[in-house]
N, C-alpha and C. Protein backbone atom coordinates (compact mmCIF):
# COMPACT_ATOMS: atom_id res chain seq x y z
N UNK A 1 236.70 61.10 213.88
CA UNK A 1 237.31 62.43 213.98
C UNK A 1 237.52 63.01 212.59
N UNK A 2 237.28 64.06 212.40
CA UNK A 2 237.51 64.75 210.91
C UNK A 2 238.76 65.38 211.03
N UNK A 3 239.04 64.68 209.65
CA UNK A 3 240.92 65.07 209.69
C UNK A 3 240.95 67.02 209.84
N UNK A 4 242.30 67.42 209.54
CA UNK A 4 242.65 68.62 209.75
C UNK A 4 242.50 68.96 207.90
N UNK A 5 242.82 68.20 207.19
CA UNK A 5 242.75 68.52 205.48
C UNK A 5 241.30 68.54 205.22
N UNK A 6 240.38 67.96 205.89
CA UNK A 6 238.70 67.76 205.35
C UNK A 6 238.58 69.13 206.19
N UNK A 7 238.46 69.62 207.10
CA UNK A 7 237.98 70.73 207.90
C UNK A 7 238.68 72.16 207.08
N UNK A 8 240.31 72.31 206.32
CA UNK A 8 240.60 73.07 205.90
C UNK A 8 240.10 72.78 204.20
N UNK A 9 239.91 72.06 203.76
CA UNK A 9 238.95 72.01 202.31
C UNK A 9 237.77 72.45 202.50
N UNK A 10 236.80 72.33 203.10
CA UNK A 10 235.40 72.86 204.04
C UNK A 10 235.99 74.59 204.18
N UNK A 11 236.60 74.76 204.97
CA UNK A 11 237.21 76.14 205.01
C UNK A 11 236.96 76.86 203.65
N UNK A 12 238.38 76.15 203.22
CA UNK A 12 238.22 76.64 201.81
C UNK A 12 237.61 77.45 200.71
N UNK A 13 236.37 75.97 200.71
CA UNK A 13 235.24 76.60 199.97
C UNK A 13 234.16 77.40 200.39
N UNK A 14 234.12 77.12 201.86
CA UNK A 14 233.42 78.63 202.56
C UNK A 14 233.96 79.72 202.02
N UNK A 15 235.32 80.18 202.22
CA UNK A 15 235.53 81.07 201.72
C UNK A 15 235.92 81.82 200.49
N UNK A 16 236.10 80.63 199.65
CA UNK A 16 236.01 81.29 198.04
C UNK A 16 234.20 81.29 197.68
N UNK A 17 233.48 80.72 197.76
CA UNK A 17 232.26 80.89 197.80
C UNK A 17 231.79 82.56 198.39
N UNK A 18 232.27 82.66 199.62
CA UNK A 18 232.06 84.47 199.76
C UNK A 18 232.81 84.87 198.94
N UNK A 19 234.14 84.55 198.57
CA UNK A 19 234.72 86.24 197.66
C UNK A 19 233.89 86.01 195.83
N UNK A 20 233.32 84.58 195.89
CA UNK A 20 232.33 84.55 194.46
C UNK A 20 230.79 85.71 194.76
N UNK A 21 230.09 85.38 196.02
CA UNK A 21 229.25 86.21 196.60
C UNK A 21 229.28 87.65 196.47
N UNK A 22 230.50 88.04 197.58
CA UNK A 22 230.79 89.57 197.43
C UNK A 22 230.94 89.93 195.78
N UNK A 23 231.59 89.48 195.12
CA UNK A 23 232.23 89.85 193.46
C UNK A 23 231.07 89.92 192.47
N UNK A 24 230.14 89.23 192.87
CA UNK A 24 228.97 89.13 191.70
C UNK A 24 228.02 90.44 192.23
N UNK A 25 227.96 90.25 194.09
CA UNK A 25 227.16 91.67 194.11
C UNK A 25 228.02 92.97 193.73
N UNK A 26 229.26 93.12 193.78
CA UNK A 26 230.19 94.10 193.50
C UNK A 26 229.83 94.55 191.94
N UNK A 27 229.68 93.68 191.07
CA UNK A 27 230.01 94.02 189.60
C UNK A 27 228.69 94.46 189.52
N UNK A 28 227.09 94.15 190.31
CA UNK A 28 225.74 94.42 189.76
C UNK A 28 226.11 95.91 190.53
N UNK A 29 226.61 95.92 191.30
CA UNK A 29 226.80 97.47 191.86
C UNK A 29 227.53 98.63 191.10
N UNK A 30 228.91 97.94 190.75
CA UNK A 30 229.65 99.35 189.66
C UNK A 30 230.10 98.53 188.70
N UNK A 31 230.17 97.72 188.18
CA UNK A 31 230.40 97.24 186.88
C UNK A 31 231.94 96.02 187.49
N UNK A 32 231.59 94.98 186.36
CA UNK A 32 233.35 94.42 186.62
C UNK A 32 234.71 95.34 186.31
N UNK A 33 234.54 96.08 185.45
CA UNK A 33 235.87 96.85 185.19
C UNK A 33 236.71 97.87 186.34
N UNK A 34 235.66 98.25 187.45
CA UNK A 34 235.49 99.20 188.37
C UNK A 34 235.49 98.31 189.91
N UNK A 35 235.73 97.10 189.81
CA UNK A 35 235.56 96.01 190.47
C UNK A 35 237.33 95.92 191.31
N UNK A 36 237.18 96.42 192.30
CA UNK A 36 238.87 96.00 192.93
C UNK A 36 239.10 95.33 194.09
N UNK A 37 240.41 94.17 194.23
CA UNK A 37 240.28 93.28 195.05
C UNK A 37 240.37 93.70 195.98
N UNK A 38 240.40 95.18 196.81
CA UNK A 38 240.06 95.50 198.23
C UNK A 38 238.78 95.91 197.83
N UNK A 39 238.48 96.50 197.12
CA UNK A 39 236.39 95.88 197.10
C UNK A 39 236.13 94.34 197.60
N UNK A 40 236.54 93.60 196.59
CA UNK A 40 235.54 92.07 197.14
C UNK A 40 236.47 91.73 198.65
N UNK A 41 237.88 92.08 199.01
CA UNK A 41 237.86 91.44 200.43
C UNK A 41 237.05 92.26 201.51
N UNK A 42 237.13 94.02 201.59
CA UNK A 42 236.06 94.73 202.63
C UNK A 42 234.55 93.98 202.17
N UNK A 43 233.96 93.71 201.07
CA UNK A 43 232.20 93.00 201.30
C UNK A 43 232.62 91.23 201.60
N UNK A 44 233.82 90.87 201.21
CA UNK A 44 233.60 89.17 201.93
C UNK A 44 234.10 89.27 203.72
N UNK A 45 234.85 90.68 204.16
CA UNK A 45 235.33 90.68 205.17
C UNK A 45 236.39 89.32 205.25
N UNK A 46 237.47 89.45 204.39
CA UNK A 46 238.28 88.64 204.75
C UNK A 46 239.93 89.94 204.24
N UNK A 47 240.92 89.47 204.74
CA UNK A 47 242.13 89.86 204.53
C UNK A 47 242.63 89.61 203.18
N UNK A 48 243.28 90.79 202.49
CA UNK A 48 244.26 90.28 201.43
C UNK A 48 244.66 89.05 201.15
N UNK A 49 245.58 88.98 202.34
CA UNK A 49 246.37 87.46 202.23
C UNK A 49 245.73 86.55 201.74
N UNK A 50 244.34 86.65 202.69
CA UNK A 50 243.31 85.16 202.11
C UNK A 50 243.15 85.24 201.10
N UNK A 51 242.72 86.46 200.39
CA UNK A 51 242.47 86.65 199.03
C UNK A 51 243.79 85.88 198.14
N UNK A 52 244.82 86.49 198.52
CA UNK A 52 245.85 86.05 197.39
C UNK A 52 246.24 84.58 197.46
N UNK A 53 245.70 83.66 198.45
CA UNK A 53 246.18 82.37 198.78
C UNK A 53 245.11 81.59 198.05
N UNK A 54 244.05 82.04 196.97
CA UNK A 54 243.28 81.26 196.65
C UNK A 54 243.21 82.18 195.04
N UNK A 55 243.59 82.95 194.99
CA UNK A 55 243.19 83.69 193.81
C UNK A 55 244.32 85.13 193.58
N UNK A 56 244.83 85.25 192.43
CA UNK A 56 245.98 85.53 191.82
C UNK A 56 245.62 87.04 191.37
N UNK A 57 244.72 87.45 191.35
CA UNK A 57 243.50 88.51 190.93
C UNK A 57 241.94 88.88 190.40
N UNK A 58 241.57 89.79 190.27
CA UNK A 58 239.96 89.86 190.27
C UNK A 58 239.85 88.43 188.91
N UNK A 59 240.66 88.50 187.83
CA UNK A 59 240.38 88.19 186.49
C UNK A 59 240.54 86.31 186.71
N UNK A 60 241.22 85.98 187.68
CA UNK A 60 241.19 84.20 188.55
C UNK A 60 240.03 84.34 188.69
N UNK A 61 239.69 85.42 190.29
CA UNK A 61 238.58 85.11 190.30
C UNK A 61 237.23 84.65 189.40
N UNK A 62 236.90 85.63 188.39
CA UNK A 62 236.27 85.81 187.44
C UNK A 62 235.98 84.24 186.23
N UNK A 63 237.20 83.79 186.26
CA UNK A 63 237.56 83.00 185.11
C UNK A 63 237.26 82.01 185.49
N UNK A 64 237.36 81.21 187.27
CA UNK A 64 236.81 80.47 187.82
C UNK A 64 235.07 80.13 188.32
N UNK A 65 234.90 81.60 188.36
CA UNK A 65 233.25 81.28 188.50
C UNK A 65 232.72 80.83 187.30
N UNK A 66 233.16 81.62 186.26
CA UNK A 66 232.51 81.16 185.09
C UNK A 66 232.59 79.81 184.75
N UNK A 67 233.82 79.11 184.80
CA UNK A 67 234.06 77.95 184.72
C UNK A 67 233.44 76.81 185.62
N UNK A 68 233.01 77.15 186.57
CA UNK A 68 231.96 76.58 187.78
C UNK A 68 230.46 76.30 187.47
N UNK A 69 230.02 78.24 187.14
CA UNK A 69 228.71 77.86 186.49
C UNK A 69 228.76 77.18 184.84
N UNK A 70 229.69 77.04 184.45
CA UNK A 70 229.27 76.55 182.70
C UNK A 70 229.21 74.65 183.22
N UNK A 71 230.35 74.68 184.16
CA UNK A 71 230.32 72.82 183.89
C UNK A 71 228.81 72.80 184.85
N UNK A 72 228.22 73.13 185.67
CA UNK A 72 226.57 73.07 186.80
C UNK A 72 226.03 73.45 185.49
N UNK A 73 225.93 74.23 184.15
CA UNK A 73 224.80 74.37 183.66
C UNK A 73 224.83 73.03 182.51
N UNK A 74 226.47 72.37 182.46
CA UNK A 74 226.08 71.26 181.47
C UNK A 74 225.46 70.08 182.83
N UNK A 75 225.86 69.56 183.66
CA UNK A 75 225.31 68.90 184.51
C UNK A 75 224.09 69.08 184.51
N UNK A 76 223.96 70.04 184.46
CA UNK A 76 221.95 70.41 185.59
C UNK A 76 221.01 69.59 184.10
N UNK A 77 222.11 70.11 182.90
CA UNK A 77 220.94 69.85 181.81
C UNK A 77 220.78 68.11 181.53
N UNK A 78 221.10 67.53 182.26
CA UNK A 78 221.41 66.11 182.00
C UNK A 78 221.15 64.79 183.41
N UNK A 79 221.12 65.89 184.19
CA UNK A 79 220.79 65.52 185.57
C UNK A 79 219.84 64.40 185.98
N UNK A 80 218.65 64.76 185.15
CA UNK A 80 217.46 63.50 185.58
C UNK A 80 217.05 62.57 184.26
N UNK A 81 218.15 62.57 183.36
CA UNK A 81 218.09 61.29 182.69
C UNK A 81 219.27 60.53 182.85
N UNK A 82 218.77 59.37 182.70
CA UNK A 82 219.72 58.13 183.07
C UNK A 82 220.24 57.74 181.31
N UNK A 83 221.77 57.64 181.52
CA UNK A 83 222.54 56.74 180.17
C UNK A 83 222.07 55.92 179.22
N UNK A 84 222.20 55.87 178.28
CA UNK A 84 221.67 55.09 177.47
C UNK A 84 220.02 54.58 177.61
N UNK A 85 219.47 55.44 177.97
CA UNK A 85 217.55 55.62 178.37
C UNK A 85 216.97 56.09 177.14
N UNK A 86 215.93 55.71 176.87
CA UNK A 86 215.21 56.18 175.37
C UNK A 86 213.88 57.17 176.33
N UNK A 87 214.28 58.72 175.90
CA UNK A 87 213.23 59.38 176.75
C UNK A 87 212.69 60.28 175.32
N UNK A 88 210.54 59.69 175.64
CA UNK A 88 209.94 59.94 174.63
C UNK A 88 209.65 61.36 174.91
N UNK A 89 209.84 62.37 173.73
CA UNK A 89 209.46 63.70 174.36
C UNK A 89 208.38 64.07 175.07
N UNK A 90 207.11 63.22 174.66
CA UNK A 90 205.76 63.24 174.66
C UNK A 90 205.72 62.82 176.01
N UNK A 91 206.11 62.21 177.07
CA UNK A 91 206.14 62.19 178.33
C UNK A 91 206.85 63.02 179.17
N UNK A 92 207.44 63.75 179.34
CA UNK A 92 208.09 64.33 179.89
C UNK A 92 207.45 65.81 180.54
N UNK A 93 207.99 65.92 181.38
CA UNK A 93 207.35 66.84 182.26
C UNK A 93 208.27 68.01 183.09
N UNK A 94 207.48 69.43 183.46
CA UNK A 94 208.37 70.26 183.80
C UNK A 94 209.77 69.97 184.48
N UNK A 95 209.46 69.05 185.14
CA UNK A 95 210.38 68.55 186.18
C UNK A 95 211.97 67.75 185.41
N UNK A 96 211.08 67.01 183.88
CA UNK A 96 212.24 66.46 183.66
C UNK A 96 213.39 67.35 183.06
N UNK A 97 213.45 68.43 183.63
CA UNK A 97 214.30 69.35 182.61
C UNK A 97 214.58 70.80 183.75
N UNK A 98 216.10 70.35 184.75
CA UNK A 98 215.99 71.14 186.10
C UNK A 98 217.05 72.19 185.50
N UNK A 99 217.13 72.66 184.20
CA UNK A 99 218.08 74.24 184.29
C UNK A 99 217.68 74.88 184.23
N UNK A 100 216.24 74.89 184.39
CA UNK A 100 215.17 76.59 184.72
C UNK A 100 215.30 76.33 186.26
N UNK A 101 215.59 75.77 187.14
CA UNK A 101 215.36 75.56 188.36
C UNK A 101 216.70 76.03 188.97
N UNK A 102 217.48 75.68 188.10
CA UNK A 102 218.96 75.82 188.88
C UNK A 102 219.53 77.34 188.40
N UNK A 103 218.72 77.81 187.15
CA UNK A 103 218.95 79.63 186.90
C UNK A 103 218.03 79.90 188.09
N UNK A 104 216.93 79.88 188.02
CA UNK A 104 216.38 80.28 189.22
C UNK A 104 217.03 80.41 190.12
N UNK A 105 217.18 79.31 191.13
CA UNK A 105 217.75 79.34 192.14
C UNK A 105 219.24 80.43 192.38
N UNK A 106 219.71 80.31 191.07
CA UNK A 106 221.11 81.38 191.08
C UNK A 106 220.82 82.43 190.30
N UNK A 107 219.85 83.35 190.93
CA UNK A 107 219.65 84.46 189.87
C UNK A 107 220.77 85.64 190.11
N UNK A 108 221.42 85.73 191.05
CA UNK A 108 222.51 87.12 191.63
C UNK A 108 223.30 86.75 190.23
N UNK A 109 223.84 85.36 189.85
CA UNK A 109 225.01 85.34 188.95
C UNK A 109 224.12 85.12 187.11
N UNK A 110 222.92 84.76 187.03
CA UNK A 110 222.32 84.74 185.68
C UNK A 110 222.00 86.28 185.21
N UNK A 111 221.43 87.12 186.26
CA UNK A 111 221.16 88.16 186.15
C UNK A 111 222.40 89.20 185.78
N UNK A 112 223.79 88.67 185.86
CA UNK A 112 224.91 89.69 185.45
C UNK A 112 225.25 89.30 183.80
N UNK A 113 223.85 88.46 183.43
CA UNK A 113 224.12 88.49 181.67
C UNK A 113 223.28 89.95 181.78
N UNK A 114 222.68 90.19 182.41
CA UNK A 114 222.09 91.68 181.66
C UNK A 114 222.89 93.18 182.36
N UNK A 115 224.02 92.75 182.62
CA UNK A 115 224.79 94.06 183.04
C UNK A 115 225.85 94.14 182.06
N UNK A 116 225.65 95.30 181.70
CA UNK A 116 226.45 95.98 180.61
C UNK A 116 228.53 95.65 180.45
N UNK A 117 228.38 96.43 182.12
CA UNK A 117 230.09 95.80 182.09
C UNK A 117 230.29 94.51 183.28
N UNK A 118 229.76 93.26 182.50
CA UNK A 118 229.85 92.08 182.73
C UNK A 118 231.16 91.51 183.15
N UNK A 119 231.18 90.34 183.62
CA UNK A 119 231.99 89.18 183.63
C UNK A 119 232.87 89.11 182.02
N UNK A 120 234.22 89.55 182.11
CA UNK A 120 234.43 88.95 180.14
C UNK A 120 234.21 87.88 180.26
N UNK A 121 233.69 87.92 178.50
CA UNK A 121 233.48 86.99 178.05
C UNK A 121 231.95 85.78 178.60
N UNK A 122 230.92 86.46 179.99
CA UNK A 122 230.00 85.72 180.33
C UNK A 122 229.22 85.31 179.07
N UNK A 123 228.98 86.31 177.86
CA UNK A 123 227.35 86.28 177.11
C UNK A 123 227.84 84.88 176.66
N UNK A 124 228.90 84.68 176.25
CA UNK A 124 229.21 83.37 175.02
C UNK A 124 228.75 82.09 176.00
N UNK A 125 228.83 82.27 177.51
CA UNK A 125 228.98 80.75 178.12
C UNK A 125 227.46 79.82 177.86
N UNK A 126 226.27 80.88 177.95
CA UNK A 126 225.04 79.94 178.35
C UNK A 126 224.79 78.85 176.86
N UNK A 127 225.04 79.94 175.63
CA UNK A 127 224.93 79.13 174.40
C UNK A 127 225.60 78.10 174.24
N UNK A 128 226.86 78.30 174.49
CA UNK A 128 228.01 77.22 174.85
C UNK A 128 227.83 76.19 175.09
N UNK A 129 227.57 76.29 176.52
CA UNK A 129 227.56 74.97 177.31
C UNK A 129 226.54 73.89 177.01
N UNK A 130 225.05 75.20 176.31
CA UNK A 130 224.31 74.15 176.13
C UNK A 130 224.56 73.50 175.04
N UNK A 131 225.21 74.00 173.80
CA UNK A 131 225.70 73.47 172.45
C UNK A 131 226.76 72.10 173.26
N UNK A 132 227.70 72.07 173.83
CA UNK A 132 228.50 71.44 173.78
C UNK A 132 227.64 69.62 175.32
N UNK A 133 226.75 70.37 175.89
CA UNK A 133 225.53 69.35 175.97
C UNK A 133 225.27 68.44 175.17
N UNK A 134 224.18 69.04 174.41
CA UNK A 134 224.09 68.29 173.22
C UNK A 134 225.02 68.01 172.34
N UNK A 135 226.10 68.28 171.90
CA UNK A 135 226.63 67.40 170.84
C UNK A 135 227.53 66.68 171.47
N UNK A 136 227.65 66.46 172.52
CA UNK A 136 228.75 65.91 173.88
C UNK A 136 228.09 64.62 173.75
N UNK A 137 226.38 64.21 174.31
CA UNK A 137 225.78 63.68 175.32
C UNK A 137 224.53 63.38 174.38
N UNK A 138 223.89 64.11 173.68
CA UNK A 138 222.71 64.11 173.09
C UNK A 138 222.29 63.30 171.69
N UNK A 139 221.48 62.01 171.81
CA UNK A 139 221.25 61.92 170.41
C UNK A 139 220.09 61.65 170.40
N UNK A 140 219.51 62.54 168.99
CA UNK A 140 217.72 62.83 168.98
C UNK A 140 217.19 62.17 167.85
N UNK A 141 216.24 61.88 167.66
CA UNK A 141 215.57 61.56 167.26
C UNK A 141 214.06 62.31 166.48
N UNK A 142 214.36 62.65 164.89
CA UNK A 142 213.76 63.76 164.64
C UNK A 142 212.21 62.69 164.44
N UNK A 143 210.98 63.84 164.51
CA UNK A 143 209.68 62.99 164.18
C UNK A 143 209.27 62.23 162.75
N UNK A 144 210.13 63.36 162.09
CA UNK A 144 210.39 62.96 160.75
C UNK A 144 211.44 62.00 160.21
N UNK A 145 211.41 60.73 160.61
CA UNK A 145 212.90 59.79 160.33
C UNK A 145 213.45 60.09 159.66
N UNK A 146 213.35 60.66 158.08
CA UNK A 146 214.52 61.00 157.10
C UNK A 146 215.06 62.06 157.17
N UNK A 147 214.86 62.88 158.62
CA UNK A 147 215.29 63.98 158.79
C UNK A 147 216.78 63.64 160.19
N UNK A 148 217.97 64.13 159.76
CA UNK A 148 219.03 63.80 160.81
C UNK A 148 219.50 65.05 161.54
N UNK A 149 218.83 65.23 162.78
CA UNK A 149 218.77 66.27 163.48
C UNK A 149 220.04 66.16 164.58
N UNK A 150 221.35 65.53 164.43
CA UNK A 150 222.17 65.46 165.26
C UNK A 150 223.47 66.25 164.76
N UNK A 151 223.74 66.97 163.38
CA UNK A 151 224.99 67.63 163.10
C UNK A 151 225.03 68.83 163.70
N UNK A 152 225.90 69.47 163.38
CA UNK A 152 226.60 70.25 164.32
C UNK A 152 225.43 71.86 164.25
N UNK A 153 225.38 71.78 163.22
CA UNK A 153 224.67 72.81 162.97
C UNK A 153 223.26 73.19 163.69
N UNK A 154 222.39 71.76 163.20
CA UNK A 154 221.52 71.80 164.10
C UNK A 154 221.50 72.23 165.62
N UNK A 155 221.95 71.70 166.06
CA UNK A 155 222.55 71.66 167.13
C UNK A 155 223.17 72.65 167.51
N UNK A 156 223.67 73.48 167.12
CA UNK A 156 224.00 74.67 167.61
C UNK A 156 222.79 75.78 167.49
N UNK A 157 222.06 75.89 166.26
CA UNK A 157 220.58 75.90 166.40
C UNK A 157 219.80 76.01 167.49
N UNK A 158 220.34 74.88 167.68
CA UNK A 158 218.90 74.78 168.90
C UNK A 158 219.59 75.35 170.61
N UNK A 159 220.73 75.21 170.55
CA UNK A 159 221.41 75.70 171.81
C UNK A 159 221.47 77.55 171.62
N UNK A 160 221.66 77.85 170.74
CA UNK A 160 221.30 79.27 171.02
C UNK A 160 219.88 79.81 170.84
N UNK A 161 218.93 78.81 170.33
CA UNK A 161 217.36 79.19 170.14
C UNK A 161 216.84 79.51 171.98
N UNK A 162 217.91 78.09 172.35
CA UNK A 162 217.29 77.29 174.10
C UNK A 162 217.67 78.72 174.81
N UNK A 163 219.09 79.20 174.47
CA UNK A 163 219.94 80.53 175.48
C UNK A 163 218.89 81.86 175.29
N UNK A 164 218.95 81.80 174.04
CA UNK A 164 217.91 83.03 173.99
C UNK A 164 216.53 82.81 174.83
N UNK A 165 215.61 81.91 174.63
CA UNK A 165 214.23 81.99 175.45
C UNK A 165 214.68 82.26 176.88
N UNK A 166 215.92 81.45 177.45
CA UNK A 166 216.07 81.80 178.68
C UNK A 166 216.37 82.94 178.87
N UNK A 167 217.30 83.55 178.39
CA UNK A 167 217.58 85.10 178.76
C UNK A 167 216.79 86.16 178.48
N UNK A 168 215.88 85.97 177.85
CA UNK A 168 214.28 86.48 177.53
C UNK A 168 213.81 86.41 178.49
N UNK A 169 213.70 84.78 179.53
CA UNK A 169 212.38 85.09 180.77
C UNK A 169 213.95 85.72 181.70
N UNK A 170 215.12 85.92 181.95
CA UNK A 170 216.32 86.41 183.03
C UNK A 170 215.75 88.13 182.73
N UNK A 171 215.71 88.54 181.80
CA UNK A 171 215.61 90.04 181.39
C UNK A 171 214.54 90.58 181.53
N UNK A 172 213.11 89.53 181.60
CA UNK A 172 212.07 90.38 181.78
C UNK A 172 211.43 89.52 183.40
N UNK A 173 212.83 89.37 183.89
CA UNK A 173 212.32 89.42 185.39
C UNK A 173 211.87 88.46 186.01
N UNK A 174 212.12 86.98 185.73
CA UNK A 174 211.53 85.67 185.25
C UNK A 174 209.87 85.95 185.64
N UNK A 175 208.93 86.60 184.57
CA UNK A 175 208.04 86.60 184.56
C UNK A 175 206.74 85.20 184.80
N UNK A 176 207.54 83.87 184.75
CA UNK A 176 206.64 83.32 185.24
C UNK A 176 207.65 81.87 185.84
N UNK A 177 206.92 81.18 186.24
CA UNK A 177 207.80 80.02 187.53
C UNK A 177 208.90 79.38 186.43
N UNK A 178 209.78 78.59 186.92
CA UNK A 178 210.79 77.87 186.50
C UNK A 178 209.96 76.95 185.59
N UNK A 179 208.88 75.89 186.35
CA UNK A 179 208.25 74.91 185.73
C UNK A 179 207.84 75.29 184.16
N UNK A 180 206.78 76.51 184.20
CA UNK A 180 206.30 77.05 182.87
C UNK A 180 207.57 77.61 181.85
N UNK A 181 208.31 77.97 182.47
CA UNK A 181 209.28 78.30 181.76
C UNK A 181 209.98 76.80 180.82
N UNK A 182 210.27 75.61 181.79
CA UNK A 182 210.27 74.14 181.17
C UNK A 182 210.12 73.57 179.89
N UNK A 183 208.26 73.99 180.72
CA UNK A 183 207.29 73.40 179.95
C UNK A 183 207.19 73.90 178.48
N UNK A 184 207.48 75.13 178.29
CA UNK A 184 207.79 76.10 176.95
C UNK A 184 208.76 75.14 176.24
N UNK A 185 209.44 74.85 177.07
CA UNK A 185 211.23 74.28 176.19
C UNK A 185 210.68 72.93 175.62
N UNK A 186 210.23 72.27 176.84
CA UNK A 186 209.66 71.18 175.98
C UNK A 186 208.43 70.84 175.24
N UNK A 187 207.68 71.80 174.92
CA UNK A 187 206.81 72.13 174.04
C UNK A 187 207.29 72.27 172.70
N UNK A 188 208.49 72.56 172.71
CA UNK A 188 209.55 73.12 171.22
C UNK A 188 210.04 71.86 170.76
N UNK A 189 210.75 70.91 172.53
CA UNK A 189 211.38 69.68 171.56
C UNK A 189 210.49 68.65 170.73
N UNK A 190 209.35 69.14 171.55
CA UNK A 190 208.73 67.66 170.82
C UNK A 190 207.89 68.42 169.76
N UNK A 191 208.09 69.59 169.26
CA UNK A 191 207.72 69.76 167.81
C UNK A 191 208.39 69.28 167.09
N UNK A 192 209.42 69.02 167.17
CA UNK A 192 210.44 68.13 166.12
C UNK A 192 211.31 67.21 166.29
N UNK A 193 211.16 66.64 168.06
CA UNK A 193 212.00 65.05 168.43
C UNK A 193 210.63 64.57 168.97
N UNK A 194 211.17 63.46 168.77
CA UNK A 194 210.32 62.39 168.97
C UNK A 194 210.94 61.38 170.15
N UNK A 195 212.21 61.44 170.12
CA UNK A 195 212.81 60.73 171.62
C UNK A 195 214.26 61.27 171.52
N UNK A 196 215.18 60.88 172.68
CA UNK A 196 216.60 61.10 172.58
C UNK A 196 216.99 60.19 173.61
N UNK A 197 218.70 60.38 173.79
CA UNK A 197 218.86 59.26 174.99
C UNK A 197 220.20 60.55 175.01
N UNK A 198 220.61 59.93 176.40
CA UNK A 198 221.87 60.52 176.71
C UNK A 198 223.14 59.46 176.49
N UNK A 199 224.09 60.09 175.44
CA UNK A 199 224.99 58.58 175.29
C UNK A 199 226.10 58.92 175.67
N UNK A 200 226.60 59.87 177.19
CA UNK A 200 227.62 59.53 177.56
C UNK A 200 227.24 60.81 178.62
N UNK A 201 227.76 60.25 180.19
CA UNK A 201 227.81 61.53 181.08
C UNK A 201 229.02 61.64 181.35
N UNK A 202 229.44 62.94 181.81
CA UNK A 202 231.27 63.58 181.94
C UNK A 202 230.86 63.81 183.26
């Protein structure tokens, strides 16, 4: 029998999941600033009340999605390597690398990096998360051994080089599949790694 707490957690996230739904199509429609919480409850079709029993105002709302998609975009980037694994760049394949797959798949909420009156504060998250990826989780291995491609700098480098190509193929419409899009990224790492491992998952 499924308890009464598992069926109302299930609830739950059914329904903050719609008022995330309604809110992201709301803001591509008139902007977030123009965005009001009897807007997102008439498009989730739920009552005030519900609204206020999960979320305090539009700016909860807001602060929580973001915080949802940043920790799924450090996950996704780390997803199909295993801990302490030595992965040679030179093998690797579209597949080993699923955060073109998982923007894909969520384009309603990637696509509100190109709306003017955004989510605050969205542009900073994609660079972010991936910077704090790598210097979290990541240690590389440059082709050039006397070269130490793991300080901070680098590394931040390369996480806003990674944000930009992506929001390049988000803006011009993802002009070609997730995979090719990948395959680009890792075409770049292994111009200048030669392997990495993941040395710690959160």
């Amino acid at each position: 029998m499924v308890s009464s707490d598992h069926r109302s957690s299930k609830q739950s996230k059914r329904t903050k999941k719609s008022f995330k739904q309604s809110f992201i199509e709301l803001i591509h429609e008139k902007g977030f600033s123009h965005v009001t919480v009897t807007d997102i409850i008439r498009k989730a079709d739920y009552n005030r009340s519900t609204f206020y029993l999960h979320y305090q105002d539009k700016y909860c709302l807001a602060d929580e999605l973001r915080a949802e998609m940043f920790q799924q975009i450090k996950q996704t980037s780390i997803s199909n390597y295993e801990e302490g694994k030595s992965i040679i760049t030179l093998s690797m394949r579209p597949t080993s690398f699923e955060l073109t797959e998982f923007i894909y798949a969520n384009q309603p909420f990637f696509n509100l990096y190109l709306v003017e009156d955004t989510l605050p504060s969205l542009l900073r998250d994609l660079p972010q998360a991936i910077y704090e990826v790598l210097k979290e989780q990541f240690h590389l291995y440059a082709l050039n051994q006397d070269h130490d491609i793991n300080h901070n700098a680098h590394k931040l480098y390369m996480a806003h080089g990674t944000a930009g190509l992506l929001l390049d193929w988000i803006e011009k419409q993802y002009p070609i599949p997730p995979s090719e899009m990948s395959q680009q990224l890792i075409d770049i790492l292994e111009s200048f790694t030669k392997t990495f491992t993941i040395t710690r998952k959160s």
